[in-house]
PDB file of N, CA and C in Angstrom:
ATOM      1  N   UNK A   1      10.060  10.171  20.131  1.00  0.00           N
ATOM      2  CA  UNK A   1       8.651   9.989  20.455  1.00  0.00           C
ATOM      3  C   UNK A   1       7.854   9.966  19.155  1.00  0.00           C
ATOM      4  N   UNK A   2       6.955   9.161  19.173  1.00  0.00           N
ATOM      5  CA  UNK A   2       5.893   8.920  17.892  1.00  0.00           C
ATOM      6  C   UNK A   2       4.550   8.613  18.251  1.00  0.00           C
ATOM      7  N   UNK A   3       4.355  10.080  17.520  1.00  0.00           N
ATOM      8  CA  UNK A   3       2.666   9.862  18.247  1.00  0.00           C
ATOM      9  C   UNK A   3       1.661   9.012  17.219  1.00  0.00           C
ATOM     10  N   UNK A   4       0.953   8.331  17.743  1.00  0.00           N
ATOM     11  CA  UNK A   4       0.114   7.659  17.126  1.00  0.00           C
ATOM     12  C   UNK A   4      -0.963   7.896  16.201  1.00  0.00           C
ATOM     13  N   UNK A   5      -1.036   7.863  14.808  1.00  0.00           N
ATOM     14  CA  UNK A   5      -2.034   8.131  14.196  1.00  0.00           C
ATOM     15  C   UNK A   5      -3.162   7.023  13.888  1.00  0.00           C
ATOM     16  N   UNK A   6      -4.467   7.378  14.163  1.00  0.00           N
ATOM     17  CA  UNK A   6      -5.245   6.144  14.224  1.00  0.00           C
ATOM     18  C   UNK A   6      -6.408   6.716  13.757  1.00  0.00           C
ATOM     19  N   UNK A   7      -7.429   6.216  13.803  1.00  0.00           N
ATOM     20  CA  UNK A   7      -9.213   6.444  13.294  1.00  0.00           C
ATOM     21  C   UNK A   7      -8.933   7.693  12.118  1.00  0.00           C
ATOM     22  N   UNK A   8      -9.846   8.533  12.113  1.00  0.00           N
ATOM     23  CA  UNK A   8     -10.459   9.342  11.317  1.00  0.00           C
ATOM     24  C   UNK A   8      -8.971  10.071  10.709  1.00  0.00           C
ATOM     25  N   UNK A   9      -7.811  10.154  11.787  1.00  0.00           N
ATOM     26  CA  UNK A   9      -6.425  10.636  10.916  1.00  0.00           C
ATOM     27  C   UNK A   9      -5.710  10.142  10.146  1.00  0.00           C
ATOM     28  N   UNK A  10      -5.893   9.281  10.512  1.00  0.00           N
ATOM     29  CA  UNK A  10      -5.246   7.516   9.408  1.00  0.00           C
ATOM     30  C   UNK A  10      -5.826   7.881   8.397  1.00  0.00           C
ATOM     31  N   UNK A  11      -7.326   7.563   8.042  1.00  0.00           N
ATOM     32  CA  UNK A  11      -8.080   7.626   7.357  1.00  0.00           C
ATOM     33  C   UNK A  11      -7.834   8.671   6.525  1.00  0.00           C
ATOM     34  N   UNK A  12      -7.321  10.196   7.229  1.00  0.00           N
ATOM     35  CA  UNK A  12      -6.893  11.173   5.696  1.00  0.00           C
ATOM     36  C   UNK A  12      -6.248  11.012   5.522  1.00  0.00           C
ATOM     37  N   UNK A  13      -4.607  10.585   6.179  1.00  0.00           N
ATOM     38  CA  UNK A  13      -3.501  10.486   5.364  1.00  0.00           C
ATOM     39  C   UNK A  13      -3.921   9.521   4.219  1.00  0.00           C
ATOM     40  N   UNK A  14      -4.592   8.417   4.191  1.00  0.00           N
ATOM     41  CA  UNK A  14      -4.367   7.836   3.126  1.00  0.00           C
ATOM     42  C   UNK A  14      -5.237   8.184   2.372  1.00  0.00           C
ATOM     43  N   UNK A  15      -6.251   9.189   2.516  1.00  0.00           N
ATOM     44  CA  UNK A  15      -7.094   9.885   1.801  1.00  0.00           C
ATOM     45  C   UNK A  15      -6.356  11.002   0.657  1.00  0.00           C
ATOM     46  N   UNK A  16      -5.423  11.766   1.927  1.00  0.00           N
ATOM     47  CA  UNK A  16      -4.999  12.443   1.157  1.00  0.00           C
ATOM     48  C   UNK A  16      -3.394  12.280   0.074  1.00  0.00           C
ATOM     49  N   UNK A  17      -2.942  11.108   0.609  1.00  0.00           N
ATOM     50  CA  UNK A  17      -2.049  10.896  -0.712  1.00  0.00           C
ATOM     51  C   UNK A  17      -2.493  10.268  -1.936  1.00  0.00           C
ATOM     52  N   UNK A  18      -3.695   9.434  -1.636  1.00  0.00           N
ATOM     53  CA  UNK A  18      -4.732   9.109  -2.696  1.00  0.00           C
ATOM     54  C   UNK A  18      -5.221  10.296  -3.782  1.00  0.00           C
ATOM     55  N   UNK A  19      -5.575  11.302  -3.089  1.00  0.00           N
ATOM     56  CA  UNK A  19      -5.670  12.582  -4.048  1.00  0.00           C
ATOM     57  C   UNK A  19      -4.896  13.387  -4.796  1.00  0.00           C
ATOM     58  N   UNK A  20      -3.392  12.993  -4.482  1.00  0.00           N
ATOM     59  CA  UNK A  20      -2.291  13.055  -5.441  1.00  0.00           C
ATOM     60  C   UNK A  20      -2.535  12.324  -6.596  1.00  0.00           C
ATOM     61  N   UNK A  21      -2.327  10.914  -6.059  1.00  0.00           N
ATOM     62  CA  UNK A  21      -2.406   9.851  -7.092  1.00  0.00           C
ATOM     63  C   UNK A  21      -2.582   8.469  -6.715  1.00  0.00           C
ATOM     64  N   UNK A  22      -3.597   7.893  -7.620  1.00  0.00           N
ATOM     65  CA  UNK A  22      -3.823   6.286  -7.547  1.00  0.00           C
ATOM     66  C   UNK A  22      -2.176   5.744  -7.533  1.00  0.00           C
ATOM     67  N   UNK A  23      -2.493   5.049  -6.345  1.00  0.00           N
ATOM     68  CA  UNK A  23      -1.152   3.677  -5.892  1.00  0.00           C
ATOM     69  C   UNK A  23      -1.260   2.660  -5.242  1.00  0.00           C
ATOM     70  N   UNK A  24      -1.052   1.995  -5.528  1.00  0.00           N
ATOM     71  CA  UNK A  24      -0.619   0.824  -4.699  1.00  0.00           C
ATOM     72  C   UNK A  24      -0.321   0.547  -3.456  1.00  0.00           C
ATOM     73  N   UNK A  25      -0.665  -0.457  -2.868  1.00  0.00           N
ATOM     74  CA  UNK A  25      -1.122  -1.056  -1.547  1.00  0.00           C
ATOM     75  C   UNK A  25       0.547  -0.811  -0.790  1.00  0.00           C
ATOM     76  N   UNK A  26       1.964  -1.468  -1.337  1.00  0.00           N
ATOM     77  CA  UNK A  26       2.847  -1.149  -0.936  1.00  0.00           C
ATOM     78  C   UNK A  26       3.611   0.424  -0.770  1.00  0.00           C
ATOM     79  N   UNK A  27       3.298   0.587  -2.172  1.00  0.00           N
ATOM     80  CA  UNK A  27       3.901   2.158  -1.938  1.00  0.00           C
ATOM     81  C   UNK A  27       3.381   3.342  -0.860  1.00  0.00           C
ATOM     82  N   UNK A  28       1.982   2.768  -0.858  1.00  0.00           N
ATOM     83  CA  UNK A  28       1.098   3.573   0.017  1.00  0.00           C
ATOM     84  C   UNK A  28       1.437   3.703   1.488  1.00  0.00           C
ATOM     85  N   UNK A  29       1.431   2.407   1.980  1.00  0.00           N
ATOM     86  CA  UNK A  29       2.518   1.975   3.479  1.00  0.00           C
ATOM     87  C   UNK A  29       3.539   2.532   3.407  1.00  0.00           C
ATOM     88  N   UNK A  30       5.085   2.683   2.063  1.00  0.00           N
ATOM     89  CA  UNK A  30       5.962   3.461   2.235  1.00  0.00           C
ATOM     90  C   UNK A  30       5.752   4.318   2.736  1.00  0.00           C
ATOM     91  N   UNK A  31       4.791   5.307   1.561  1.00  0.00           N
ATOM     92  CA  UNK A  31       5.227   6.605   1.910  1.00  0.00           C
ATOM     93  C   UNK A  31       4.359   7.160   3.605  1.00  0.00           C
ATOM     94  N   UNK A  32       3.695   6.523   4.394  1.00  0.00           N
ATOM     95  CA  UNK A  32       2.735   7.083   5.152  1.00  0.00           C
ATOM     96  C   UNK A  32       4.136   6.239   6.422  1.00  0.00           C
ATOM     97  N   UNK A  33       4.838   5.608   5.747  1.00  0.00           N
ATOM     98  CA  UNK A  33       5.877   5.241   7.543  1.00  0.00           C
ATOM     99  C   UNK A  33       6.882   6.251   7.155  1.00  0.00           C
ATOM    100  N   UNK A  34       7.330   6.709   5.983  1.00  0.00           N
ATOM    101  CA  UNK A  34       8.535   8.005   6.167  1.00  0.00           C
ATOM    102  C   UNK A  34       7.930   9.183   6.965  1.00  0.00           C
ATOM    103  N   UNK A  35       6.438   9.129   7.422  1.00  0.00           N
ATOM    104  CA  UNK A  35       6.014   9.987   8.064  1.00  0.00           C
ATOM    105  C   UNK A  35       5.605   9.763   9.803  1.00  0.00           C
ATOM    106  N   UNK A  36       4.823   8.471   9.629  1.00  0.00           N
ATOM    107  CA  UNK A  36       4.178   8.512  10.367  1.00  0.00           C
ATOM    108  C   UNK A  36       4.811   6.965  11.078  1.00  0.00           C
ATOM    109  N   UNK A  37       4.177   6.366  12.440  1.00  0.00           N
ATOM    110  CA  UNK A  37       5.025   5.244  12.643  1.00  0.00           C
ATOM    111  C   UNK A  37       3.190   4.202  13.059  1.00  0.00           C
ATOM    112  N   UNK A  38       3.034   3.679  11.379  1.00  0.00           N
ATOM    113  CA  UNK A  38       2.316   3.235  10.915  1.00  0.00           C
ATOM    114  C   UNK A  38       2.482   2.004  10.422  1.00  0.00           C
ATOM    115  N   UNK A  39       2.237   0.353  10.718  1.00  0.00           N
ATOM    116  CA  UNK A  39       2.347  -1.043  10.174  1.00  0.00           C
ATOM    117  C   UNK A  39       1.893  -0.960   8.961  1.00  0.00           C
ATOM    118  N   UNK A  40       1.839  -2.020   8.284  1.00  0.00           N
ATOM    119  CA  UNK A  40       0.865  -2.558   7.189  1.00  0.00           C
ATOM    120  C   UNK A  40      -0.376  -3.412   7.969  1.00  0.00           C
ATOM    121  N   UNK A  41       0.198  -4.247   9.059  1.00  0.00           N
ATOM    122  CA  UNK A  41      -1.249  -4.522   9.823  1.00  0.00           C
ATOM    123  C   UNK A  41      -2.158  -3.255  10.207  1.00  0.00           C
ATOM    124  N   UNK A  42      -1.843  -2.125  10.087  1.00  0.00           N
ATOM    125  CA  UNK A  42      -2.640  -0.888  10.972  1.00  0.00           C
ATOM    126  C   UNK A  42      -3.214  -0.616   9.098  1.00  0.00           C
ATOM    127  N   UNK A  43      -2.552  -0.457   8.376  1.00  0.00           N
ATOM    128  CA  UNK A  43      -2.859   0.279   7.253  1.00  0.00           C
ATOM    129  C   UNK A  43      -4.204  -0.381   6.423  1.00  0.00           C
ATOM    130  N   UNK A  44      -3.970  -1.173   6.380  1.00  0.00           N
ATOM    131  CA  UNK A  44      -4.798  -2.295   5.231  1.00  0.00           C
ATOM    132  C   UNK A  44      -6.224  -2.656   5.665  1.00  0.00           C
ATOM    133  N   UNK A  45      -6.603  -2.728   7.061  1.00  0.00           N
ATOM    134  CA  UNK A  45      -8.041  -2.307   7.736  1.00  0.00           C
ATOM    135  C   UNK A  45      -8.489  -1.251   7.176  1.00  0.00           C
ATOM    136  N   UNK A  46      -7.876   0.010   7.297  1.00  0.00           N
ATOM    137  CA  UNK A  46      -8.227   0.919   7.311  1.00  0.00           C
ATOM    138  C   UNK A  46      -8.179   1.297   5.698  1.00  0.00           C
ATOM    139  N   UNK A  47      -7.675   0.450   5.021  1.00  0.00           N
ATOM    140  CA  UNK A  47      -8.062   0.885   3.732  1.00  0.00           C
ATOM    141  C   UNK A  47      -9.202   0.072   2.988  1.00  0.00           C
ATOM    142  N   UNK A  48      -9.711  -1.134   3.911  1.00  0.00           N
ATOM    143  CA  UNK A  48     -10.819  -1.926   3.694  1.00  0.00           C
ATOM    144  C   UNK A  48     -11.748  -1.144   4.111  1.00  0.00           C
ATOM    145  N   UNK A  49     -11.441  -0.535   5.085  1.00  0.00           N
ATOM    146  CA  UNK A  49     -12.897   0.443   5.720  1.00  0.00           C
ATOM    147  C   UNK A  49     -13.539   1.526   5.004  1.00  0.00           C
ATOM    148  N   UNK A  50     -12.347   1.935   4.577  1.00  0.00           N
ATOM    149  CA  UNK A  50     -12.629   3.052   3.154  1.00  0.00           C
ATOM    150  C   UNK A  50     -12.775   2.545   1.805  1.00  0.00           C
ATOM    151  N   UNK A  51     -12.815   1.438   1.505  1.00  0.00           N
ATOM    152  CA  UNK A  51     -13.621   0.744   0.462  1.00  0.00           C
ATOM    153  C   UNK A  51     -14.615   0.428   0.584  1.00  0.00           C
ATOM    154  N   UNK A  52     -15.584   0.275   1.824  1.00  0.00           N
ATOM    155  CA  UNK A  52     -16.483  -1.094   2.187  1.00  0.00           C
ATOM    156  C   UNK A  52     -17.610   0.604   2.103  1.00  0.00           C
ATOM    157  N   UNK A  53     -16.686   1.432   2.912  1.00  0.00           N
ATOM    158  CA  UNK A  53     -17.569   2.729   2.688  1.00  0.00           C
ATOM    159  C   UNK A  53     -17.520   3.743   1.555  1.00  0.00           C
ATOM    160  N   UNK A  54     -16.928   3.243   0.183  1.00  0.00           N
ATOM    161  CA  UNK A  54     -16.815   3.445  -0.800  1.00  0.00           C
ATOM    162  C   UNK A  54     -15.996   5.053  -0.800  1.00  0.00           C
ATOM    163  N   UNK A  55     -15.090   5.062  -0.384  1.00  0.00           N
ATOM    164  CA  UNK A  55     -14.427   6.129  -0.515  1.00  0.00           C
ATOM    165  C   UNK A  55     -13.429   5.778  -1.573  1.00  0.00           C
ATOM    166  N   UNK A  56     -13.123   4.707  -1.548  1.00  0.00           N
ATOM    167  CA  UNK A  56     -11.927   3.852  -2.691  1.00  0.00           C
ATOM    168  C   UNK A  56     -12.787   3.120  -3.694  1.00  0.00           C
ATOM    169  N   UNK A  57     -11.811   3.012  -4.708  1.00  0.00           N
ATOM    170  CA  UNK A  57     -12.088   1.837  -5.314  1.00  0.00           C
ATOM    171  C   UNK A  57     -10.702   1.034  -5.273  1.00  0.00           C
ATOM    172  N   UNK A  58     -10.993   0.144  -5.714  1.00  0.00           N
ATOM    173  CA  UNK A  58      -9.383  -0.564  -6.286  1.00  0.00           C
ATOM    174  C   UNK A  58      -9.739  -1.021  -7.882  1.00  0.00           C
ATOM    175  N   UNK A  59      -8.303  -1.140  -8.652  1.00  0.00           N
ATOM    176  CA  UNK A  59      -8.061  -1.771  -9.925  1.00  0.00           C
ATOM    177  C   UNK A  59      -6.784  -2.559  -9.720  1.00  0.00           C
ATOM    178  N   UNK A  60      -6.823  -3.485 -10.362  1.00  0.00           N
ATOM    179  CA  UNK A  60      -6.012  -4.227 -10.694  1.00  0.00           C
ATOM    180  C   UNK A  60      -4.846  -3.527 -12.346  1.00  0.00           C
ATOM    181  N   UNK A  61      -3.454  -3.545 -11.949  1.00  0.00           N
ATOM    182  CA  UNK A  61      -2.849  -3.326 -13.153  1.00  0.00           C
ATOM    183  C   UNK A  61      -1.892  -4.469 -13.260  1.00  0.00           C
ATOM    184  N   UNK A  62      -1.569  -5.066 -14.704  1.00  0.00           N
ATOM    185  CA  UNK A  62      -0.446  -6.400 -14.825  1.00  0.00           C
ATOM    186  C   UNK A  62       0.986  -5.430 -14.373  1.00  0.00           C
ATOM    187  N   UNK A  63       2.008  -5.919 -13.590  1.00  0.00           N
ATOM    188  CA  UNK A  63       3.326  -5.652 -13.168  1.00  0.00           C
ATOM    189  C   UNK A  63       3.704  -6.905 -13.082  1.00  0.00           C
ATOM    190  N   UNK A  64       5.343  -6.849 -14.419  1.00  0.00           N
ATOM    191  CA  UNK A  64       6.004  -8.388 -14.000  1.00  0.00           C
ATOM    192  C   UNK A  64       5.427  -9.519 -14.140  1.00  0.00           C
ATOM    193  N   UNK A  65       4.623  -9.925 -14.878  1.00  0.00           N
ATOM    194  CA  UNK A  65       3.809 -10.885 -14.731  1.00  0.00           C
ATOM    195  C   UNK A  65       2.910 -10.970 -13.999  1.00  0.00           C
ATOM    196  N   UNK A  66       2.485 -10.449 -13.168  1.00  0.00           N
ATOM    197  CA  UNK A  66       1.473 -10.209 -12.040  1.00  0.00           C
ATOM    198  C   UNK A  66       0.811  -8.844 -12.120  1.00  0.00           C
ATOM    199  N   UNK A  67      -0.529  -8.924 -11.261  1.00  0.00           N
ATOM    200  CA  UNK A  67      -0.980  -7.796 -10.846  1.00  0.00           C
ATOM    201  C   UNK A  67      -1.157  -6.859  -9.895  1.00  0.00           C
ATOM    202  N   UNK A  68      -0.777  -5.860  -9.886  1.00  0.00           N
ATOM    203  CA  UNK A  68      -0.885  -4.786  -8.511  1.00  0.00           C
ATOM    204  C   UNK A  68      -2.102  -4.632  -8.347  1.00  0.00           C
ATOM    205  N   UNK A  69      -2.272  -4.385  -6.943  1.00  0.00           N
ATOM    206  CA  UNK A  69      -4.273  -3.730  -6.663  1.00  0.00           C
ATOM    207  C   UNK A  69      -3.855  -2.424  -6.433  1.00  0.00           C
ATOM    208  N   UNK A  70      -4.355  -1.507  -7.275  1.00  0.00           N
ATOM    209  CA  UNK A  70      -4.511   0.088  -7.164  1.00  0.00           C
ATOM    210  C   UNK A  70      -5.146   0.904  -6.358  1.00  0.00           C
ATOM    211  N   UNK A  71      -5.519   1.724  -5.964  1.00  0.00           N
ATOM    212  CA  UNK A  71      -6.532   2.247  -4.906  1.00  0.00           C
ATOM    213  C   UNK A  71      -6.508   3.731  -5.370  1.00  0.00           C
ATOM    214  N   UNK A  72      -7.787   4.125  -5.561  1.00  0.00           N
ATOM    215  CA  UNK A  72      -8.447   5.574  -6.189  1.00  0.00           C
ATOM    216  C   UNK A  72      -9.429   6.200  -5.505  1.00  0.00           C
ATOM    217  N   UNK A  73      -9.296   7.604  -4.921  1.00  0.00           N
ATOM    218  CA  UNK A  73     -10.131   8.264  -4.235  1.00  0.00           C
ATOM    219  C   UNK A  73     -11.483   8.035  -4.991  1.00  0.00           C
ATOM    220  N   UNK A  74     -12.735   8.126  -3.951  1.00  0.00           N
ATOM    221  CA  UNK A  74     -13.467   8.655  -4.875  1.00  0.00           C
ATOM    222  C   UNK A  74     -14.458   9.888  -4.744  1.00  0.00           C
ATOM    223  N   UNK A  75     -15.559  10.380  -5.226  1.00  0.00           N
ATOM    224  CA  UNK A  75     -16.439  11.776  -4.561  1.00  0.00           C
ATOM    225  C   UNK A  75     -16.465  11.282  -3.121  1.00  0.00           C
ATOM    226  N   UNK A  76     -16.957  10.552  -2.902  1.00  0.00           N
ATOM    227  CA  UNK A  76     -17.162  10.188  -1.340  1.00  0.00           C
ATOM    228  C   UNK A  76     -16.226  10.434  -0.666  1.00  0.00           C
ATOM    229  N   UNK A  77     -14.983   9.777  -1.132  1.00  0.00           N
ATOM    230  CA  UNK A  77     -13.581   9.956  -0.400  1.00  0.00           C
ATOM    231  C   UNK A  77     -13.398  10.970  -0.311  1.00  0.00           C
ATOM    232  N   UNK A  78     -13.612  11.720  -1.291  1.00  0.00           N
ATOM    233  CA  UNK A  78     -13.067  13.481  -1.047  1.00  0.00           C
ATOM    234  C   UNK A  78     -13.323  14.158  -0.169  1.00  0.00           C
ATOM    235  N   UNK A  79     -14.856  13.635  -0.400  1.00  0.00           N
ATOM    236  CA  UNK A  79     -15.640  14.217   0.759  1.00  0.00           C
ATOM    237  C   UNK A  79     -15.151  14.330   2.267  1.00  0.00           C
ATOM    238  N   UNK A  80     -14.895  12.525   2.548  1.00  0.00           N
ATOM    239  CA  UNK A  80     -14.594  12.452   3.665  1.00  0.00           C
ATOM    240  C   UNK A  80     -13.267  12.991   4.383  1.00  0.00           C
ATOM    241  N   UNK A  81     -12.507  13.552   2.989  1.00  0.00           N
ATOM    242  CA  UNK A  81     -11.533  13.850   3.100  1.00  0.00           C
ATOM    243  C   UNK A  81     -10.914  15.308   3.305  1.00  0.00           C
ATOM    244  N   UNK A  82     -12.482  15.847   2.659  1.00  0.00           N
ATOM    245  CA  UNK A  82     -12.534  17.237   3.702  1.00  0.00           C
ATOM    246  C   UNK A  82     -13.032  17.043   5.198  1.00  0.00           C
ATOM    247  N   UNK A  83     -14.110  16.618   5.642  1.00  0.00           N
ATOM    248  CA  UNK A  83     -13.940  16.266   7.108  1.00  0.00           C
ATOM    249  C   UNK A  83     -13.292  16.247   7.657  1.00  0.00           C
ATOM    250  N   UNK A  84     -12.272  15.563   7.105  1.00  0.00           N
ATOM    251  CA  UNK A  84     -11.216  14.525   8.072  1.00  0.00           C
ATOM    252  C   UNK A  84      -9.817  16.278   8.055  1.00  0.00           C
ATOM    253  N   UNK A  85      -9.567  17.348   7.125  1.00  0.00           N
ATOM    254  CA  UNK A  85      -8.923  18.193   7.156  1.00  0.00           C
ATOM    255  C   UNK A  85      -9.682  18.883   8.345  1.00  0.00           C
ATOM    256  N   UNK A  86     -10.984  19.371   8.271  1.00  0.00           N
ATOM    257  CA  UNK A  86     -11.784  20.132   9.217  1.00  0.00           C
ATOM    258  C   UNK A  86     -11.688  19.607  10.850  1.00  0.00           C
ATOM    259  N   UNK A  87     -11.609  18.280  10.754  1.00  0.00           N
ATOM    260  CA  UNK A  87     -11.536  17.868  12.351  1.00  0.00           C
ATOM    261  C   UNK A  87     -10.078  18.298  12.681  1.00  0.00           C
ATOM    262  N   UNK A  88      -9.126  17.705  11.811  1.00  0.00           N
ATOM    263  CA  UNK A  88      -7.677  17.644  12.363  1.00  0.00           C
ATOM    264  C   UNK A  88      -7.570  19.203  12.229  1.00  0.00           C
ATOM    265  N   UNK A  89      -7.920  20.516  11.541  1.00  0.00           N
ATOM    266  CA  UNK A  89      -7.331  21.641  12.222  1.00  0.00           C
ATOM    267  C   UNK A  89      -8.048  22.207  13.380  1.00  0.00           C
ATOM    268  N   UNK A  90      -9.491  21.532  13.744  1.00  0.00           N
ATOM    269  CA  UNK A  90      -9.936  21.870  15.071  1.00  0.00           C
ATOM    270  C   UNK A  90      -9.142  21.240  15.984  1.00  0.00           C
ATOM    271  N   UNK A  91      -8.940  19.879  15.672  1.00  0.00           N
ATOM    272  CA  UNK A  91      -8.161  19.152  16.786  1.00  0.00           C
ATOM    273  C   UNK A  91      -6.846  19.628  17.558  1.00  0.00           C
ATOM    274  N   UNK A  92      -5.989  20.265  16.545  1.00  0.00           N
ATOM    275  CA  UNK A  92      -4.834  20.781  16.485  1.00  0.00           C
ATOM    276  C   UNK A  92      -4.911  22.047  16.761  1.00  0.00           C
ATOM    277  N   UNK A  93      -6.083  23.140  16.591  1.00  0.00           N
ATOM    278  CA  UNK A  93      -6.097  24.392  17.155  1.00  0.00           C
ATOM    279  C   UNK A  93      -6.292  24.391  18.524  1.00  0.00           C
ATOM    280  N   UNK A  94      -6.800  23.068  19.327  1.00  0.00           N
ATOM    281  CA  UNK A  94      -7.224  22.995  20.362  1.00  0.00           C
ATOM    282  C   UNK A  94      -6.223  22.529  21.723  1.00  0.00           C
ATOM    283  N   UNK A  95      -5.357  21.714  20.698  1.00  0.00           N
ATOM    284  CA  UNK A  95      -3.966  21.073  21.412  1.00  0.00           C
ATOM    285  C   UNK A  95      -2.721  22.150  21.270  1.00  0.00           C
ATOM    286  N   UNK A  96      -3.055  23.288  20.345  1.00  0.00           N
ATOM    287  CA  UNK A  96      -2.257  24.637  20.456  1.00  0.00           C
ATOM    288  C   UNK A  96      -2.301  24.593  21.374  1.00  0.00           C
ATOM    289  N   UNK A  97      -3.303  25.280  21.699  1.00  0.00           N
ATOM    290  CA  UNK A  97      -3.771  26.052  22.795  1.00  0.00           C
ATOM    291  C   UNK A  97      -3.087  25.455  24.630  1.00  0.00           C
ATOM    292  N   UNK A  98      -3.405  24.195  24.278  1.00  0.00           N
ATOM    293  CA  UNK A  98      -2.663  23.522  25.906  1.00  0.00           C
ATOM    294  C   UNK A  98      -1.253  23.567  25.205  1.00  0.00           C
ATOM    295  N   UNK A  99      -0.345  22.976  24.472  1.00  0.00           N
ATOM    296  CA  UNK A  99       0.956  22.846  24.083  1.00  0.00           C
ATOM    297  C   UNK A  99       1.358  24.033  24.141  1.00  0.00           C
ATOM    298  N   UNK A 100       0.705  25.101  23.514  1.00  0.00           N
ATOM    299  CA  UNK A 100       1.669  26.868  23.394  1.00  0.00           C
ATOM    300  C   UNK A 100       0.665  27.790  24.474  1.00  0.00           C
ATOM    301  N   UNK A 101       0.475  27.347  25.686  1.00  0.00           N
ATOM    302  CA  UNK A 101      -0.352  27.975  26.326  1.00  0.00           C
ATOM    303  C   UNK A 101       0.754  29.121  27.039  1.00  0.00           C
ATOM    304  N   UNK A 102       0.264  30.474  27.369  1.00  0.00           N
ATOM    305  CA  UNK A 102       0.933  31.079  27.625  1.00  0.00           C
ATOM    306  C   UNK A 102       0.835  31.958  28.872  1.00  0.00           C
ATOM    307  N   UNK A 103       1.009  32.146  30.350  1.00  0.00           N
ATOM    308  CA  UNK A 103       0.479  32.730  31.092  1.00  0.00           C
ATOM    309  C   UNK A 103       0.127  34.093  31.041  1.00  0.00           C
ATOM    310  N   UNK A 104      -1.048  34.560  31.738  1.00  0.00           N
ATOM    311  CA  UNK A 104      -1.281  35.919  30.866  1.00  0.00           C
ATOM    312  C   UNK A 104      -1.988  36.453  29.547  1.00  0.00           C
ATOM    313  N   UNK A 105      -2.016  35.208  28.697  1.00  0.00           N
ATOM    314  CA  UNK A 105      -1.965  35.170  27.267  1.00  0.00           C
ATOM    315  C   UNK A 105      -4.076  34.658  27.227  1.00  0.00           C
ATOM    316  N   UNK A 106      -4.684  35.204  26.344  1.00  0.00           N
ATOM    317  CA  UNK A 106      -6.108  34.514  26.838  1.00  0.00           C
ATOM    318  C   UNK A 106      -6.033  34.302  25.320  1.00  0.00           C
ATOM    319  N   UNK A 107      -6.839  32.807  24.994  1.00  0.00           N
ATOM    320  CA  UNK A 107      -7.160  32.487  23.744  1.00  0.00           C
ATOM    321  C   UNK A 107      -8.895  32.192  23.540  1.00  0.00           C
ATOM    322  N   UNK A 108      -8.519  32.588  22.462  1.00  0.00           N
ATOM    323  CA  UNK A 108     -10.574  32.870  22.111  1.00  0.00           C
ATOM    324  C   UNK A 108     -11.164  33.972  21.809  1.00  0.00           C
TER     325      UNK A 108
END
């Protein structure tokens, strides 16, 4: 089973491997499908969306004769990139709660 990551969660994963380190458009898709079960059609919107809303930038570097497009958090991104931690542990404290619910047990 593979649960779907989409909107505002998408949005941190690639937020937050961005805050490791500036990479590239391919590597970036790698590493977020050894995790998650994520396209490059799903990915690349969503990394336009976070440019257009300036959370990214991109650079160009020469590789091989050619150039890679880079992608770099930025204050904004960070920003959004605490949000995006703050929703997903409400989200997830909340889906505890039904997933490890316990009879007897009161949460809150």
């Amino acid at each position: 089973m593979a649960i779907q990551a989409t909107g505002i969660l998408m949005e941190g994963c690639v937020l937050a491997f961005l805050e490791r380190e500036d990479t590239y458009g391919y590597i970036l898709t790698q590493k977020l499908k050894e995790t998650l079960a994520v396209s490059e059609s799903t990915l690349y919107p969503v990394m336009r969306r976070l440019q257009t809303d300036k959370c990214l930038t991109v650079y160009d570097m020469p590789h091989n004769g050619r150039n890679r497009r880079y992608y770099r958090i930025t204050k904004q991104g960070a920003e959004r990139l605490n949000v995006c931690k703050k929703e997903w542990n409400d989200f997830k404290e909340e889906v505890d709660k039904i997933i490890f619910y316990k009879e007897g047990h009161t949460n809150g």
